[in-house]
Every structure is written in C-alpha cells, then in structure tokens.
Protein backbone atom coordinates (compact mmCIF):
# COMPACT_ATOMS: atom_id res chain seq x y z
CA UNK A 1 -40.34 -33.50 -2.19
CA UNK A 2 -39.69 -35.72 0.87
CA UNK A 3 -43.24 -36.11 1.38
CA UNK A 4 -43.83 -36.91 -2.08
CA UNK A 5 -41.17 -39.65 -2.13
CA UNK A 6 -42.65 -40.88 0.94
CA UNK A 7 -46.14 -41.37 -0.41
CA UNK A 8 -47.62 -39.19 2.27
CA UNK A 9 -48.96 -36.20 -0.83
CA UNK A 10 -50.43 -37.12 -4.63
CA UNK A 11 -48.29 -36.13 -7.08
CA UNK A 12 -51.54 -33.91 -8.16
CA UNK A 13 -50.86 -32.23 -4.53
CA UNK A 14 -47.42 -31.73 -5.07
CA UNK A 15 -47.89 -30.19 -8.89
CA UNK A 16 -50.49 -27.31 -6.94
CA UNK A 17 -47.65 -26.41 -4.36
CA UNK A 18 -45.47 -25.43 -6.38
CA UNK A 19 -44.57 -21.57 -6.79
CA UNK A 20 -42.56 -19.42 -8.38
CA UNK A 21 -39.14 -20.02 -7.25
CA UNK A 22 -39.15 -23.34 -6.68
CA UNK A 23 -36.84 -25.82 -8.67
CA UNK A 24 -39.44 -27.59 -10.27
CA UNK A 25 -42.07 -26.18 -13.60
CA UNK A 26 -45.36 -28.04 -14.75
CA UNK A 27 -45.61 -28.27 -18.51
CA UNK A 28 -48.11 -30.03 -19.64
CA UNK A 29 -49.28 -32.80 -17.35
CA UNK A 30 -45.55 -33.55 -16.09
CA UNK A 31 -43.59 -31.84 -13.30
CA UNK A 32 -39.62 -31.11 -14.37
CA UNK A 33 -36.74 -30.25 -12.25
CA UNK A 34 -35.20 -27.04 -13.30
CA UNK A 35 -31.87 -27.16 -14.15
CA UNK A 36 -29.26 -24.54 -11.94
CA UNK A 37 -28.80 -22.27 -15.05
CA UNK A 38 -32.43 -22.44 -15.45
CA UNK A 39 -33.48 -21.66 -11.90
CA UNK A 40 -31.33 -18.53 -11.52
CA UNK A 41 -32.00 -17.20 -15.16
CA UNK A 42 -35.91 -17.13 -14.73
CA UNK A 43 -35.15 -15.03 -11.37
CA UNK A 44 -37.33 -11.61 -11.58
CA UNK A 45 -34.27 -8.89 -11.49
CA UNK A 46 -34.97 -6.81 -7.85
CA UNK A 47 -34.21 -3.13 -8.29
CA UNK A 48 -31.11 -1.93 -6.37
CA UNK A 49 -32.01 0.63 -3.01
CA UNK A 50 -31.37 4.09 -4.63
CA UNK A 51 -30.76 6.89 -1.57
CA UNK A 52 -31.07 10.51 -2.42
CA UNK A 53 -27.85 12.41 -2.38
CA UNK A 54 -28.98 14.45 0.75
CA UNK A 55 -28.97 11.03 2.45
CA UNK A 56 -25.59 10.29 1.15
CA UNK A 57 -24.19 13.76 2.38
CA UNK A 58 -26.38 13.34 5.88
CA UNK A 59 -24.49 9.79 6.09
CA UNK A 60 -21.14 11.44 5.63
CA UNK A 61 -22.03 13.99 7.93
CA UNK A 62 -22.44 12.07 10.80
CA UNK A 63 -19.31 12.87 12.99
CA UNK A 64 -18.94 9.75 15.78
CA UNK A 65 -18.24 7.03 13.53
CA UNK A 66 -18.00 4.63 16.75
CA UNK A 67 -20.86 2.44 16.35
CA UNK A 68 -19.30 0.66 13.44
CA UNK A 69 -17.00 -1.61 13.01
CA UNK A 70 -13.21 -0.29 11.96
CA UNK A 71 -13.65 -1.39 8.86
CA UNK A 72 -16.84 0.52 7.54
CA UNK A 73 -15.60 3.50 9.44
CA UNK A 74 -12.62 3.86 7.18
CA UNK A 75 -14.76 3.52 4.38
CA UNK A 76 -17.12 6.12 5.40
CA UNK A 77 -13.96 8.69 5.34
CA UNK A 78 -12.51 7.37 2.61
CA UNK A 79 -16.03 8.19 0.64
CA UNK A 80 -15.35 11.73 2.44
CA UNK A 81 -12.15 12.36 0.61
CA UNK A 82 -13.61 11.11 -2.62
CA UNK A 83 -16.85 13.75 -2.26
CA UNK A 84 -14.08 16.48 -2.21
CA UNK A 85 -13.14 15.73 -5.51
CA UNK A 86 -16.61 15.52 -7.24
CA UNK A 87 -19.33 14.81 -5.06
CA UNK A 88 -21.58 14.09 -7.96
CA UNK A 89 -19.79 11.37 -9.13
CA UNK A 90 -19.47 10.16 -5.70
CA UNK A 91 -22.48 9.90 -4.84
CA UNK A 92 -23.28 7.92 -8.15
CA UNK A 93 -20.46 5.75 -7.62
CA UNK A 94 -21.13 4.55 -4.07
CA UNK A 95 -24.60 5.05 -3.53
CA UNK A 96 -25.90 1.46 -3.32
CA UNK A 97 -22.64 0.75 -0.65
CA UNK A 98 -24.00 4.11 1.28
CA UNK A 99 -27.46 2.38 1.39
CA UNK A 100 -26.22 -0.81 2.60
CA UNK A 101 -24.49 1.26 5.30
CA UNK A 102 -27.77 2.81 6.32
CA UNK A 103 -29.74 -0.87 6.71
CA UNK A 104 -26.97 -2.09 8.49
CA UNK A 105 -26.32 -0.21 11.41
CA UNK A 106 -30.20 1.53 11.07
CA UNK A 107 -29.49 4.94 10.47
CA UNK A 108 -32.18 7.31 11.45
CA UNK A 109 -32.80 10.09 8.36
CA UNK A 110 -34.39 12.67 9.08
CA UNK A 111 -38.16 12.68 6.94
CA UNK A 112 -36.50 15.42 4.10
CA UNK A 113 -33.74 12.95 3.19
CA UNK A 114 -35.28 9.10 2.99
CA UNK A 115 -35.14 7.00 0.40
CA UNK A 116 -36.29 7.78 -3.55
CA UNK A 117 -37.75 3.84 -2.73
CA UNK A 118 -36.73 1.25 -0.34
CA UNK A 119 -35.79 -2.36 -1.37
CA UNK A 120 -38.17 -5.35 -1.13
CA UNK A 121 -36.90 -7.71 1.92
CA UNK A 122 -36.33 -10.32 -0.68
CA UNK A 123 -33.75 -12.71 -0.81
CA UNK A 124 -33.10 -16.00 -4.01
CA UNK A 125 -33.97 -19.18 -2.78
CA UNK A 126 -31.05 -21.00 -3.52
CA UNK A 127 -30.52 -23.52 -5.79
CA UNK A 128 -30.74 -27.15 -3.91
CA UNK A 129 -28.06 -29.69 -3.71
CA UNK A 130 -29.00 -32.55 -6.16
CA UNK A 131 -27.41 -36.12 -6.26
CA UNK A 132 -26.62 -35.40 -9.76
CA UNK A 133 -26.63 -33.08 -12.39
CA UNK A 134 -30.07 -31.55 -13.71
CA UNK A 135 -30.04 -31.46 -17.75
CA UNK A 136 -31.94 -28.21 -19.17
CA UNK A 137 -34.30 -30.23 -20.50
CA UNK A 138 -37.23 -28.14 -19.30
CA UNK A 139 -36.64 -25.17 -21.59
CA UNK A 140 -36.10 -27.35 -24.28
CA UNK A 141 -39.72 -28.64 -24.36
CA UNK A 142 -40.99 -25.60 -23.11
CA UNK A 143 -38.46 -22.14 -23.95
CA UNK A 144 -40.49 -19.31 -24.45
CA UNK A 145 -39.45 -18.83 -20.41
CA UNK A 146 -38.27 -15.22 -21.14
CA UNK A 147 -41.43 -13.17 -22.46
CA UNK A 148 -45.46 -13.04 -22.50
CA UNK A 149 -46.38 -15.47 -25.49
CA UNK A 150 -46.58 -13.26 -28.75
CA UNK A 151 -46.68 -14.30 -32.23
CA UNK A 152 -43.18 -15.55 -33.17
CA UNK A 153 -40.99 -13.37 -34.57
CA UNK A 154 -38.01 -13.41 -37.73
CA UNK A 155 -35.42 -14.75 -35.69
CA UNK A 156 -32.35 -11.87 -36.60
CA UNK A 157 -28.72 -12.61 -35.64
CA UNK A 158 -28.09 -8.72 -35.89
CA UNK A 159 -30.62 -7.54 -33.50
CA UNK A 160 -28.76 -10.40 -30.89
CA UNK A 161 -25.77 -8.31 -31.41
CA UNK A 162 -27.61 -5.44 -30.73
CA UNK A 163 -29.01 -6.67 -27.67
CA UNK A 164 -25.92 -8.03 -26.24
CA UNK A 165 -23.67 -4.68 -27.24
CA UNK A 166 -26.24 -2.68 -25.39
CA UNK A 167 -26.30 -5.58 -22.50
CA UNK A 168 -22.19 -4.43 -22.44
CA UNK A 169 -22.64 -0.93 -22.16
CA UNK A 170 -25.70 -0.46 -19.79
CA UNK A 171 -23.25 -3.80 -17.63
CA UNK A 172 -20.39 -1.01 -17.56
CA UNK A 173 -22.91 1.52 -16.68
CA UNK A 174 -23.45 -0.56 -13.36
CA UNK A 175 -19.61 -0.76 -12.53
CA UNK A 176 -19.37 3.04 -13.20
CA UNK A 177 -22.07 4.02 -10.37
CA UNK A 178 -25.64 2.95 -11.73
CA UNK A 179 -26.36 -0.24 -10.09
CA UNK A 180 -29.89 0.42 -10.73
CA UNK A 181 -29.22 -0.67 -14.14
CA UNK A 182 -28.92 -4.39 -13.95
CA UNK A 183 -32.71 -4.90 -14.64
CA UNK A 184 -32.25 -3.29 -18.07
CA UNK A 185 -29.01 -5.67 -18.87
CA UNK A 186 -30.96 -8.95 -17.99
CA UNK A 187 -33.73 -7.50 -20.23
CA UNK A 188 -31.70 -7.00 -23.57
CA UNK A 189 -29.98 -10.35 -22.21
CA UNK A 190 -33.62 -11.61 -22.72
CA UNK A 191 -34.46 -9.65 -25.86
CA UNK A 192 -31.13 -11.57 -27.55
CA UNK A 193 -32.35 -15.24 -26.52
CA UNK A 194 -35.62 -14.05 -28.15
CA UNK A 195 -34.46 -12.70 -31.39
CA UNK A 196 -32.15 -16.09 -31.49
CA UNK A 197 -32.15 -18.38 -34.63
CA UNK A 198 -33.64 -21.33 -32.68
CA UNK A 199 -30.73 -23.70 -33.80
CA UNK A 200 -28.26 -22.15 -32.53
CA UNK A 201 -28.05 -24.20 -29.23
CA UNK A 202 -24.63 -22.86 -28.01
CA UNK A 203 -25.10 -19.41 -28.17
CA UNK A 204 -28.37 -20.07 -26.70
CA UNK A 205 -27.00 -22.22 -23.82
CA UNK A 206 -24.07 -19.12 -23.59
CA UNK A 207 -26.65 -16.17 -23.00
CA UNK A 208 -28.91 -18.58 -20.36
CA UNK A 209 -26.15 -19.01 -18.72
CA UNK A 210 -25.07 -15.05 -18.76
CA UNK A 211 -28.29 -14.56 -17.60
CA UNK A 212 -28.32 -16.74 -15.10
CA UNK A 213 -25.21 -15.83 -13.11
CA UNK A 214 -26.27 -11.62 -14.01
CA UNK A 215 -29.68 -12.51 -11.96
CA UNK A 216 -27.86 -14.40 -9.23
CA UNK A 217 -25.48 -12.07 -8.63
CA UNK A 218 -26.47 -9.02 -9.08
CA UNK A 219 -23.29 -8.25 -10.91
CA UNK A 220 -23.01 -7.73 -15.24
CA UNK A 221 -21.81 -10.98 -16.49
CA UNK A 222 -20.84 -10.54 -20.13
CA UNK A 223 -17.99 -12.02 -21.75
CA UNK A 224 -18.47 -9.73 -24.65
CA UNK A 225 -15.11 -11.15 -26.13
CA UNK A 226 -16.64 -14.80 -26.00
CA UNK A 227 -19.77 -14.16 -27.26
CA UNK A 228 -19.03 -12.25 -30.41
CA UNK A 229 -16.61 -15.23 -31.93
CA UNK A 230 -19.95 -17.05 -31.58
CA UNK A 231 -22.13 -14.51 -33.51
CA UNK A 232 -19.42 -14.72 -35.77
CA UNK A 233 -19.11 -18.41 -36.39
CA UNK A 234 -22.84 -18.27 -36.63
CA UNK A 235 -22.73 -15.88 -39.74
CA UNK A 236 -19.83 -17.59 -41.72
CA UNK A 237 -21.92 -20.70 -41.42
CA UNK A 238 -25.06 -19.13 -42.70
CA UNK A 239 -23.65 -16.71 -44.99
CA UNK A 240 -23.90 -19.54 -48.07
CA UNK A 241 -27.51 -20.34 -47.14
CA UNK A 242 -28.96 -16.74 -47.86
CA UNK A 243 -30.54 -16.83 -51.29
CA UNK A 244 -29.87 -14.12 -54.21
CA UNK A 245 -33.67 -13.48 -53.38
CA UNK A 246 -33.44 -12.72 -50.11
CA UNK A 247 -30.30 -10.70 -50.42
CA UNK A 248 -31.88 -8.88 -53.11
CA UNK A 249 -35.18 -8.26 -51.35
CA UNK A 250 -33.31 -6.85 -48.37
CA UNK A 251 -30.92 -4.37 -49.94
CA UNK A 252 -34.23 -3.02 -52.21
CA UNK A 253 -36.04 -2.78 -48.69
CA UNK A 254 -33.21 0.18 -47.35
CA UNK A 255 -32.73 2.21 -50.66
CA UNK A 256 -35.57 4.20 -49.92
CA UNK A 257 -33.79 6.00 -47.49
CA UNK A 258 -29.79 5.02 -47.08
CA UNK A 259 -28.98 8.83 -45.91
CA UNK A 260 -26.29 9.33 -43.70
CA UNK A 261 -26.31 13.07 -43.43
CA UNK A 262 -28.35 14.73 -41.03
CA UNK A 263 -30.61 16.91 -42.99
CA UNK A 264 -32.74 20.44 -42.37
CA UNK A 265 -35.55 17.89 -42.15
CA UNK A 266 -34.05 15.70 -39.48
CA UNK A 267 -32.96 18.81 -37.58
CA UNK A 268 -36.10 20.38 -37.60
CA UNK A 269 -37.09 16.98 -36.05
CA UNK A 270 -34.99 16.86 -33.55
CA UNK A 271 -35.83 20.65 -32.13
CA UNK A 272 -39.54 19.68 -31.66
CA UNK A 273 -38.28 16.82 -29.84
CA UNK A 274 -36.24 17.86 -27.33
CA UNK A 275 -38.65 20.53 -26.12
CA UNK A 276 -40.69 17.53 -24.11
CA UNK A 277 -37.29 16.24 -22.66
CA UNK A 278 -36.22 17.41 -19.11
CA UNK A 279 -32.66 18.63 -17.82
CA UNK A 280 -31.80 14.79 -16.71
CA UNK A 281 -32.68 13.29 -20.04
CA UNK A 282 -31.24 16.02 -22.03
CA UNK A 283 -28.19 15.41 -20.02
CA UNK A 284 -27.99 11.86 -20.26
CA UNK A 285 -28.45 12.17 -24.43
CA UNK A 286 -25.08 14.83 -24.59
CA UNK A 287 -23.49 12.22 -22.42
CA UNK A 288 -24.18 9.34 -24.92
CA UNK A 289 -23.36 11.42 -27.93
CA UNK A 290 -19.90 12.51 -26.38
CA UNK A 291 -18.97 8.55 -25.43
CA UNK A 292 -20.00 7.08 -28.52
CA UNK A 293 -17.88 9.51 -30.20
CA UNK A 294 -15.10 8.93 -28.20
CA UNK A 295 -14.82 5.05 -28.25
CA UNK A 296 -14.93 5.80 -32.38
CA UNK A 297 -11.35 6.64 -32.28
CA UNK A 298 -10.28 3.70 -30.36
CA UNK A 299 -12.36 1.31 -32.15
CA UNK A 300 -11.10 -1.54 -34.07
CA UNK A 301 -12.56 -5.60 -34.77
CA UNK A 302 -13.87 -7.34 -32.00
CA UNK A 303 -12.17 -4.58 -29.14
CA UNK A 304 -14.62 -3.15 -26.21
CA UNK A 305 -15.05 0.52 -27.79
CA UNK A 306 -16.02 -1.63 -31.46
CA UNK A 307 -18.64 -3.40 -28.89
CA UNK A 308 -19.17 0.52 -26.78
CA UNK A 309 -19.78 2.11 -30.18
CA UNK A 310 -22.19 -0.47 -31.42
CA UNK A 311 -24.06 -0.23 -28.67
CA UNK A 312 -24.12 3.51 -28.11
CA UNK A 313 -25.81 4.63 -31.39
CA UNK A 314 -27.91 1.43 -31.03
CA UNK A 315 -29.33 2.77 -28.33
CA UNK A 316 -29.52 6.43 -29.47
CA UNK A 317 -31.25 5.36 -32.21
CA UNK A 318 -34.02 3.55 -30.18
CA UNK A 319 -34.08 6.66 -27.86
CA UNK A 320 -35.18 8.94 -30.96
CA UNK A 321 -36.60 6.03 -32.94
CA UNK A 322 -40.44 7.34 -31.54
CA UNK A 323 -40.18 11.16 -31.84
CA UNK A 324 -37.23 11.24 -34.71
CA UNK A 325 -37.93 8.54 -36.42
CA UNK A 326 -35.98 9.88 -39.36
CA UNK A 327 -33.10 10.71 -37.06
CA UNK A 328 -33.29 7.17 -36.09
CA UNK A 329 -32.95 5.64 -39.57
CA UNK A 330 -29.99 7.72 -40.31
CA UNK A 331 -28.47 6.98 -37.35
CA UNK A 332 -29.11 3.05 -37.80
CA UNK A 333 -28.04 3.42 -41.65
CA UNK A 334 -24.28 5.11 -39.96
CA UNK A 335 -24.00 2.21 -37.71
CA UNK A 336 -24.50 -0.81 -40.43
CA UNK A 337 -22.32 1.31 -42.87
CA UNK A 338 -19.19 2.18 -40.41
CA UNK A 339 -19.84 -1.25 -37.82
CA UNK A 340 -16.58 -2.27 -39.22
CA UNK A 341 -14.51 0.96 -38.74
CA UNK A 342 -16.16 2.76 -36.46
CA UNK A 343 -13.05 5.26 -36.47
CA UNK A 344 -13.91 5.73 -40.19
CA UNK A 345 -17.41 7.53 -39.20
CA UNK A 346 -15.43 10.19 -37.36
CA UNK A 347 -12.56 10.39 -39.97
CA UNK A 348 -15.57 11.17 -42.75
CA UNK A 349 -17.68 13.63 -40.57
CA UNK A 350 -20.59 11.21 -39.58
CA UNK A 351 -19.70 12.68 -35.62
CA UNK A 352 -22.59 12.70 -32.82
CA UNK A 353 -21.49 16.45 -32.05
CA UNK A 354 -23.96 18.17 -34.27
CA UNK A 355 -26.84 16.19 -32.81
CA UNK A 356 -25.47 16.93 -29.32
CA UNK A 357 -25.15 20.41 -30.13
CA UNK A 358 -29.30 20.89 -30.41
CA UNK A 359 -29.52 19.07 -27.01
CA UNK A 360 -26.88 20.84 -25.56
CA UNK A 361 -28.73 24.32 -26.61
CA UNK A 362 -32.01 23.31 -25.06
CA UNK A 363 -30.59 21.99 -21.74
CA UNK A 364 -28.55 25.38 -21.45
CA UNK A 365 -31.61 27.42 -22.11
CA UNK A 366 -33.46 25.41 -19.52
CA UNK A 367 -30.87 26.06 -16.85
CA UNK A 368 -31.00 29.71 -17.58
CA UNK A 369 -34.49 29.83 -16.84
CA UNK A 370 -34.14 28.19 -13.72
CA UNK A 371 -31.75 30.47 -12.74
C-alpha cells in the first residue's frame, strides 16, 4: 500500500499482488478494503493437531518433568490424576493441550506413537490498524464469499435454524474434547448465511460476525440465545406475507408421508444400513440417540436442550438421510411436529431408543467378533 500511495507501483500492479489473506478483494475492475468482520470470516478453518492416545499416555509417562516450566508440569500431573478416572475421556478432553505440550518443549515420540497428522505451520495475518473504520461494503456488492457459485437456491429461514442448532451442538462438542470440530461449526455457520432470506441484513451481519470471531479464534462463538429472537422476529414479520397458495402447496407437499412411527419397513432399512458402519460410527450414532433423548426432558422455548434437541435429530436425520432415507423423513416429520415441546415426543413414545437399539445390536456383535 505504501508504495502504491507513493506512486512508485500502478494500481494494475498492486490489484496482481494481492493474495489470499490480504485485506483488500478485486471485484470487478475496483480494489476494496475488507472490512475486520470480513477479513477474519473468509479465513479457511485450519484443522486442530490430533495426537494418538499412545502419544498422550507416552507424554504422561515421561517421569522427569524438569525441563518445563512449573506451570506445565503441574498440568501434566494434574492430566495424570484425571486419566485415573477415565482415560478415554481424558484423552478426548485434553488432547489438543497434550499436543501443544509436545511442539513446545519438542518431545521426541517414538515412530509407533506420532501424530494421526501434524498441523500446518500457519498462522492469520492479522487484521491491520486502519485510520478509520472499514464499512462491509465489499460483501455487499459482491456476497456469495462463502461457497463455489451454484445456481441460487429458495432462501429457507428453517434450514438457518437448522444450521445454526447444529453450529450449537457440534460448538459444545469442541468444549467437551473434540476441538477438531470447529471446521464443521464454521461450515453450517456458512450453510445458514447461504440459506438466508437476502433481506434480512441483521441476522446476516449477526452470523458474519459469528463467523468471523469462530475463525479467528479458534473457539465456538454462538450466542444461540441472541440469534434465535432474531429468527423469531424474522418469522412474525413474514408470517402475514405467506399466501393461502403457498401455505396450501406446502402442507399438500408432506401428506404423502407425515409418519411418525418407525415402521417394519424403516427397520428393515435401518439393519441393511448399519452393516457398512464401523465400531466408531456405530458408537458415535448410540451416543447421539441417547443425548437427544435426554435434552427432550429438559427442553422447553428458546432453552439450550430446545436448541440441543433441534439440532440432534437434525443431524441424525442427515446422517441416515442417504442410506434410510425413509428413516430420515420420519425422523424430520418428529422434529417439525414436537420442535415446540420437545418433552412431548418422549411423553408420547416418539424416543430415539428403539433406533439405538438396532445400532447398539450390531456394534455388540462386532465387538464379539473381535474378541
């Protein structure tokens, strides 16, 4: 920039310097200045270091602690008492600060325990001191910043919420011990701003901003209990617009199949699919099944396990959606019917534990062979 302000480069010079990461975006034949939440949200997500858990145990193994500082050496036996507890959870918990441990003092592993993957020696340019303020006015003439360029889609406030309820619960995923995670919240953070109704300019300025400060610092940021008032102001103020038509047209579009029970059919369909699922995923799907039933009972309007529930059999549904696609309807039809009550679903029968049960049954057969 100085040497453009000085004369000493073309402007046409300056435009072919530019690269991803710097504050500045051609569009068109003009260069803008990016503003800070638009720097930070277009930030490519880097994955967290993962270690393997024989590399966790090796680092809490290691005996003479006296090569680091006080500090890190308390933490290294505090993360000792904690692996006599549960060591699985443990190591899930405080993996990513194990790795950090291992980079900073350079820890020798041995060859059988490296890394699953090592992290990319990448740091974020920082944003640049400016003499004042930077409107966003460069996603405004240009924001389709988020995705490839597709054909545009039906813009659909409920597939926002969707987005942002599973944004939530994969953001409390990466709290709970799966930092690895946070490049799946800034994508459904990314999925909401495209499904957006392209008016709605605070909600859209909201999730930039969400997405911003999530790539920046590595950390969930989703004020879940800000952003739904805002969903919800948008839908009293559109509610009047919808036509009889549409309404109409809509409702006649899901009574071909508005079933709620899971039948023979369904069941049959969900046997054939679990037989290409391994011990992890099998796992993971009883674990979902078991949480979203357990936020049901806690569950009331606007609350996290409302938000948890939501979320849960939105994403169960997209997990089956390919090989149970019928599964997946049903599924979808409980969550519009009992989005209100969640507790309700439980209180009539409509429970996860049945579809559990056939994972469950699988994954223990599995084990049995393996042992």
């Amino acid at each position: 920039m100085t040497l453009l302000r000085t004369a000493k480069i073309s402007v046409e010079a300056f435009a072919l310097l530019i690269r991803p990461g710097d504050p500045y975006v051609l569009i068109g034949d003009t260069i803008y200045p990016l503003s800070e939440s638009e720097f930070y949200s277009l930030r490519t997500p880097q994955e967290t270091a993962v270690i393997t858990s024989k590399a966790f145990e090796y680092v809490l193994g290691i005996d003479d602690l006296s090569f680091m500082s006080k500090q890190d050496a308390e933490y290294v036996h505090m993360l000792k008492d904690k692996v006599k507890t549960c060591s699985s959870c443990a190591y899930r918990r405080y993996k990513d600060e194990a790795a950090k441990l291992i980079k900073k003092y350079g820890i020798k592993l041995p060859s059988d325990v490296l890394y699953k993957r090592t992290e990319e020696e990448w740091r974020l340019k920082e944003y640049p001191e400016t003499s004042e303020p930077i409107s966003p006015v460069a996603f405004i003439l240009d924001d389709h910043k988020y995705s490839v360029y597709t054909e545009e889609r039906r813009s659909c406030i409920d597939c926002v919420e969707k987005h942002l309820a599973q944004a939530y619960v994969l953001g409390r995923e990466c709290s709970l011990g799966y930092p690895e995670h946070i490049i799946f919240v800034v994508g459904h953070l990314g999925e909401a701003l495209d499904e957006l109704p392209k008016e709605e300019q605070a909600l859209k300025q909201a999730l930039e901003f969400c997405m911003a400060k999530t790539n920046y610092t590595r950390q969930p940021f989703i004020p879940i209990g800000l952003l739904t008032p805002l969903i919800a102001d948008y839908r009293r103020r559109h509610a009047l617009q919808e036509s009889t038509a549409d309404v109409k047209d809509a409702v006649d579009n899901r009574l071909d199949d508005m079933s709620l029970d899971l039948s023979p059919d369904m069941l049959e369909e969900l046997r054939v699919t679990v037989l290409g699922m391994d011990e992890q995923k099998l796992s993971r799907v009883i674990r979902d099944c078991r949480y979203i039933d357990h936020v049901a009972d806690k569950a009331e309007a606007g609350n996290q396990e409302q938000i948890g529930w939501l979320g849960g059999m939105a994403s169960m549904a997209d997990e089956l959606s390919v090989l149970a696609p019928n599964t997946a309807n049903m599924l979808r039809n409980r969550r519009l019917m009992f989005s209100a009550a969640p507790a309700l679903a439980k209180e009539s029968g409509y429970v996860m534990e049945d579809i559990a049960e056939i994972f469950r049954k699988r994954l223990e057969w599995l084990q049995d062979q393996r042992h």
